[in-house]
Structure formats: structure tokens, C-alpha cells
Protein backbone atom coordinates (compact mmCIF):
# COMPACT_ATOMS: atom_id res chain seq x y z
CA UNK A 1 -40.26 19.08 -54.71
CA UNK A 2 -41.00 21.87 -57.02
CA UNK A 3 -42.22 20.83 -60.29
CA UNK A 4 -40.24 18.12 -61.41
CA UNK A 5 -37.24 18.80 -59.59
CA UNK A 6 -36.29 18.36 -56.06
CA UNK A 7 -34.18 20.81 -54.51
CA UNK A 8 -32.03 18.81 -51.66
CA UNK A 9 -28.36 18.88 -49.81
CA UNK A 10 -26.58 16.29 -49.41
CA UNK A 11 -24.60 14.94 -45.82
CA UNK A 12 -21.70 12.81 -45.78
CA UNK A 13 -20.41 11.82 -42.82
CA UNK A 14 -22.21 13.75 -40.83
CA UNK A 15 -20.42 16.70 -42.63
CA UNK A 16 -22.36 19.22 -44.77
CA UNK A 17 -20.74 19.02 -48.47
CA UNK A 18 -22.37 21.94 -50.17
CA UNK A 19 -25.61 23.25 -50.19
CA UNK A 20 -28.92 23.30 -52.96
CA UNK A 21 -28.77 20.53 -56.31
CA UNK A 22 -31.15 20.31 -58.54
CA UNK A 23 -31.97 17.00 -59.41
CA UNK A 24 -34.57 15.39 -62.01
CA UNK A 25 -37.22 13.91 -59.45
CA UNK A 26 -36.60 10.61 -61.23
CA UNK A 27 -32.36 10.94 -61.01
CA UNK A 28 -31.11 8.35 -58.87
CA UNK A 29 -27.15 8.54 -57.30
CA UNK A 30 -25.58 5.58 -56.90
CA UNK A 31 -22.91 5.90 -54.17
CA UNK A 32 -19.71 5.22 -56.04
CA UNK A 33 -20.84 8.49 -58.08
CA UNK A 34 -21.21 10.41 -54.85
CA UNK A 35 -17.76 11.32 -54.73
CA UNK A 36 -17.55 11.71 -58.26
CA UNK A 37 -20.53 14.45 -57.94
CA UNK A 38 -19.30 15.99 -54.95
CA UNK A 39 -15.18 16.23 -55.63
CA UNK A 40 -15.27 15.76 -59.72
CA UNK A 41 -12.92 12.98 -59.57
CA UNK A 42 -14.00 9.88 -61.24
CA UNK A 43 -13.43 6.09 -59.42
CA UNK A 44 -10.21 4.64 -61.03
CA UNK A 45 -9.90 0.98 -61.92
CA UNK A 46 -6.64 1.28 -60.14
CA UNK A 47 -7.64 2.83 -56.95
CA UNK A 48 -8.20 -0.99 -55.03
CA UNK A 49 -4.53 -0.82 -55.12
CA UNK A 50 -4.24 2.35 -53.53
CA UNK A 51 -5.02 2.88 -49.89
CA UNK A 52 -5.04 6.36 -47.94
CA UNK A 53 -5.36 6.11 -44.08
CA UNK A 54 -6.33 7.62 -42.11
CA UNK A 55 -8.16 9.64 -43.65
CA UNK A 56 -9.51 11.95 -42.52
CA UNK A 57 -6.85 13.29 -40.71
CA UNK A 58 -4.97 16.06 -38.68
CA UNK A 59 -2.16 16.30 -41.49
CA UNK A 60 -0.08 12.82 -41.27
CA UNK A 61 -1.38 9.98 -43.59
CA UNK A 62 -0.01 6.64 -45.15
CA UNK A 63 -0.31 6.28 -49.00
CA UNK A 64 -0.16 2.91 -49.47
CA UNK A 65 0.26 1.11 -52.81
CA UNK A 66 -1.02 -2.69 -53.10
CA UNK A 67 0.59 -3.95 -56.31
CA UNK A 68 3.31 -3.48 -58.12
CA UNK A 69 2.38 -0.89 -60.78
CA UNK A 70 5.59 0.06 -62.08
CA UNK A 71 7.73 3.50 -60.99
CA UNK A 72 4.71 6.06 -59.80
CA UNK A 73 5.06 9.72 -59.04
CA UNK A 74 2.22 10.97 -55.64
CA UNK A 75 1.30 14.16 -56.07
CA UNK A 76 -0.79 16.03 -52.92
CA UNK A 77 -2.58 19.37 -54.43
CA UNK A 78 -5.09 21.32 -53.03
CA UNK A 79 -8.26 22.07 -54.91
CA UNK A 80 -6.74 24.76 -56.89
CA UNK A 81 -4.00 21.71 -57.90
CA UNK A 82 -1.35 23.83 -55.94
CA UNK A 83 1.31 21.44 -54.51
CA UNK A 84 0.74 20.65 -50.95
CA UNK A 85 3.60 18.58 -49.93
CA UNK A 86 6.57 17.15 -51.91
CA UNK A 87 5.76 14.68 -54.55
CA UNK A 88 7.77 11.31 -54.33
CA UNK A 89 8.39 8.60 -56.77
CA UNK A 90 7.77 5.43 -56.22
CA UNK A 91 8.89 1.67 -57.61
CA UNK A 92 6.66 -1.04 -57.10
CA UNK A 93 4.75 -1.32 -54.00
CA UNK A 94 5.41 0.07 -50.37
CA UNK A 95 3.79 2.86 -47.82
CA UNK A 96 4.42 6.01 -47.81
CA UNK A 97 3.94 8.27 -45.01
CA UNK A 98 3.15 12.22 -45.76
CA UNK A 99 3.12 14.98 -43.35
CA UNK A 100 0.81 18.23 -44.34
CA UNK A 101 -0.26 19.24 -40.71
CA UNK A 102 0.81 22.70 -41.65
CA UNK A 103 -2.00 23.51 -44.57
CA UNK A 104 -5.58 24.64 -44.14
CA UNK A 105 -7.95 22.13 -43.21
CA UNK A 106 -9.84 20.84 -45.74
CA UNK A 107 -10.49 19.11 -49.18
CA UNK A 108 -6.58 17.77 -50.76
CA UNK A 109 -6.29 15.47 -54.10
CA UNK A 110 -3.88 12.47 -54.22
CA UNK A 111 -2.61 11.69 -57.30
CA UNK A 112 -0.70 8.58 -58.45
CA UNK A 113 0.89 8.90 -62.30
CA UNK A 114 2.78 6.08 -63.71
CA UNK A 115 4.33 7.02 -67.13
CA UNK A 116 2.17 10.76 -66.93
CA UNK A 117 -0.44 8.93 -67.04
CA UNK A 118 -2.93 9.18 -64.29
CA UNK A 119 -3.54 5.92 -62.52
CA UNK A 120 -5.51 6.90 -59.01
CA UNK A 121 -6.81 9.74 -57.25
CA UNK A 122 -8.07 10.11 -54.44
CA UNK A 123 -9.86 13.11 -51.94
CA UNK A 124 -7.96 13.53 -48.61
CA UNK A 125 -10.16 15.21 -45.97
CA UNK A 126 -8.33 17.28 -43.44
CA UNK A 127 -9.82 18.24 -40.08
């Protein structure tokens, strides 16, 4: 505590996000914002149809989609939004399997569009 701030880190899953926030002493996270905070993407309404596993993961995951939310493009980026693996349009629902065991571990964004319009994302962790 120094003055009215805390200074603090924060852990998830036993893995060390980043380092120092600031945070009014009063300031409260709720943990659906926790990603939010940590990744900058916001929950999406249409994310409970949308299921990554594993994940994390070594590289090889299952996207799969719940519902039938029209024709969908997945996207896989990297935090610097460069492509990580092929993008692959969808119609309706199914599972689809991705293979990225050849990038640098770390943080990767899934992104579901239906129309351009962004539906889902997600954070993919790989170890």
C-alpha cells in the first residue's frame, strides 16, 4: 500500500502474467474482467458457443462451435495480429482441429467473424 494505491502482481494459474498495477485501494476485479485486464479482449456474448480445448497446449487444439451461427471465418494471430495458422470458414456448427506446434510458445488470439463482424475471441496459451 502506498498512499492510496496498492502496488500488486497478479498470478494466474500458477503462471506470472506481468508484473507491478496500480490499482485504487478501493478497485475491486471481478474475474470475468481478469482476462479482459490482462489480454485486452473483452467477454463476448457469443463465446458460450465457442469452446477451445485444450488449452493450454503444445500446439494442437479443437475449436469447437456449439450453435449454429451462420458461415464463420477462425482466425489464429499472435499478439501482434500476425496470422498464425490458416484461417478456415466455417457453416454452422462442427470442431475444428488446428495444428500450430511450430510457433513460439506463448499468448495466440482466436477469432471467430461471421459477416466481418466479430463474434468470439478467445486467448490460446501455448506451453
Amino acid at each position: 500500500m502506498c498512499g492510496q494505491f496498492m502496488k500488486d502482481s497478479i498470478l494466474l494459474d500458477s503462471v506470472h502474467v506481468f508484473g507491478d498495477i496500480l490499482l485504487s485501494s478501493d478497485t475491486s476485479l471481478l474475474s470475468q474482467n481478469i482476462d479482459t485486464l490482462v489480454s485486452g479482449i473483452p467477454s463476448d456474448p457469443a463465446g458460450a458457443y465457442i469452446e477451445v480445448y485444450p488449452n493450454p497446449s503444445r500446439g494442437r487444439f479443437t475449436i469447437e462451435i456449439k450453435a449454429d451461427i451462420g458461415i464463420t471465418d477462425i482466425h489464429i494471430y499472435d499478439l501482434n495480429g500476425i496470422p498464425a495458422a490458416q484461417s478456415i470458414r466455417t457453416i454452422g456448427n462442427g470442431k475444428y482441429a488446428f495444428n500450430i506446434t511450430g510457433k513460439a510458445k506463448g499468448i495466440y488470439i482466436l477469432e471467430v467473424r461471421n459477416k466481418g463482424v466479430t463474434m468470439a475471441r478467445r486467448k490460446i496459451l501455448i506451453n
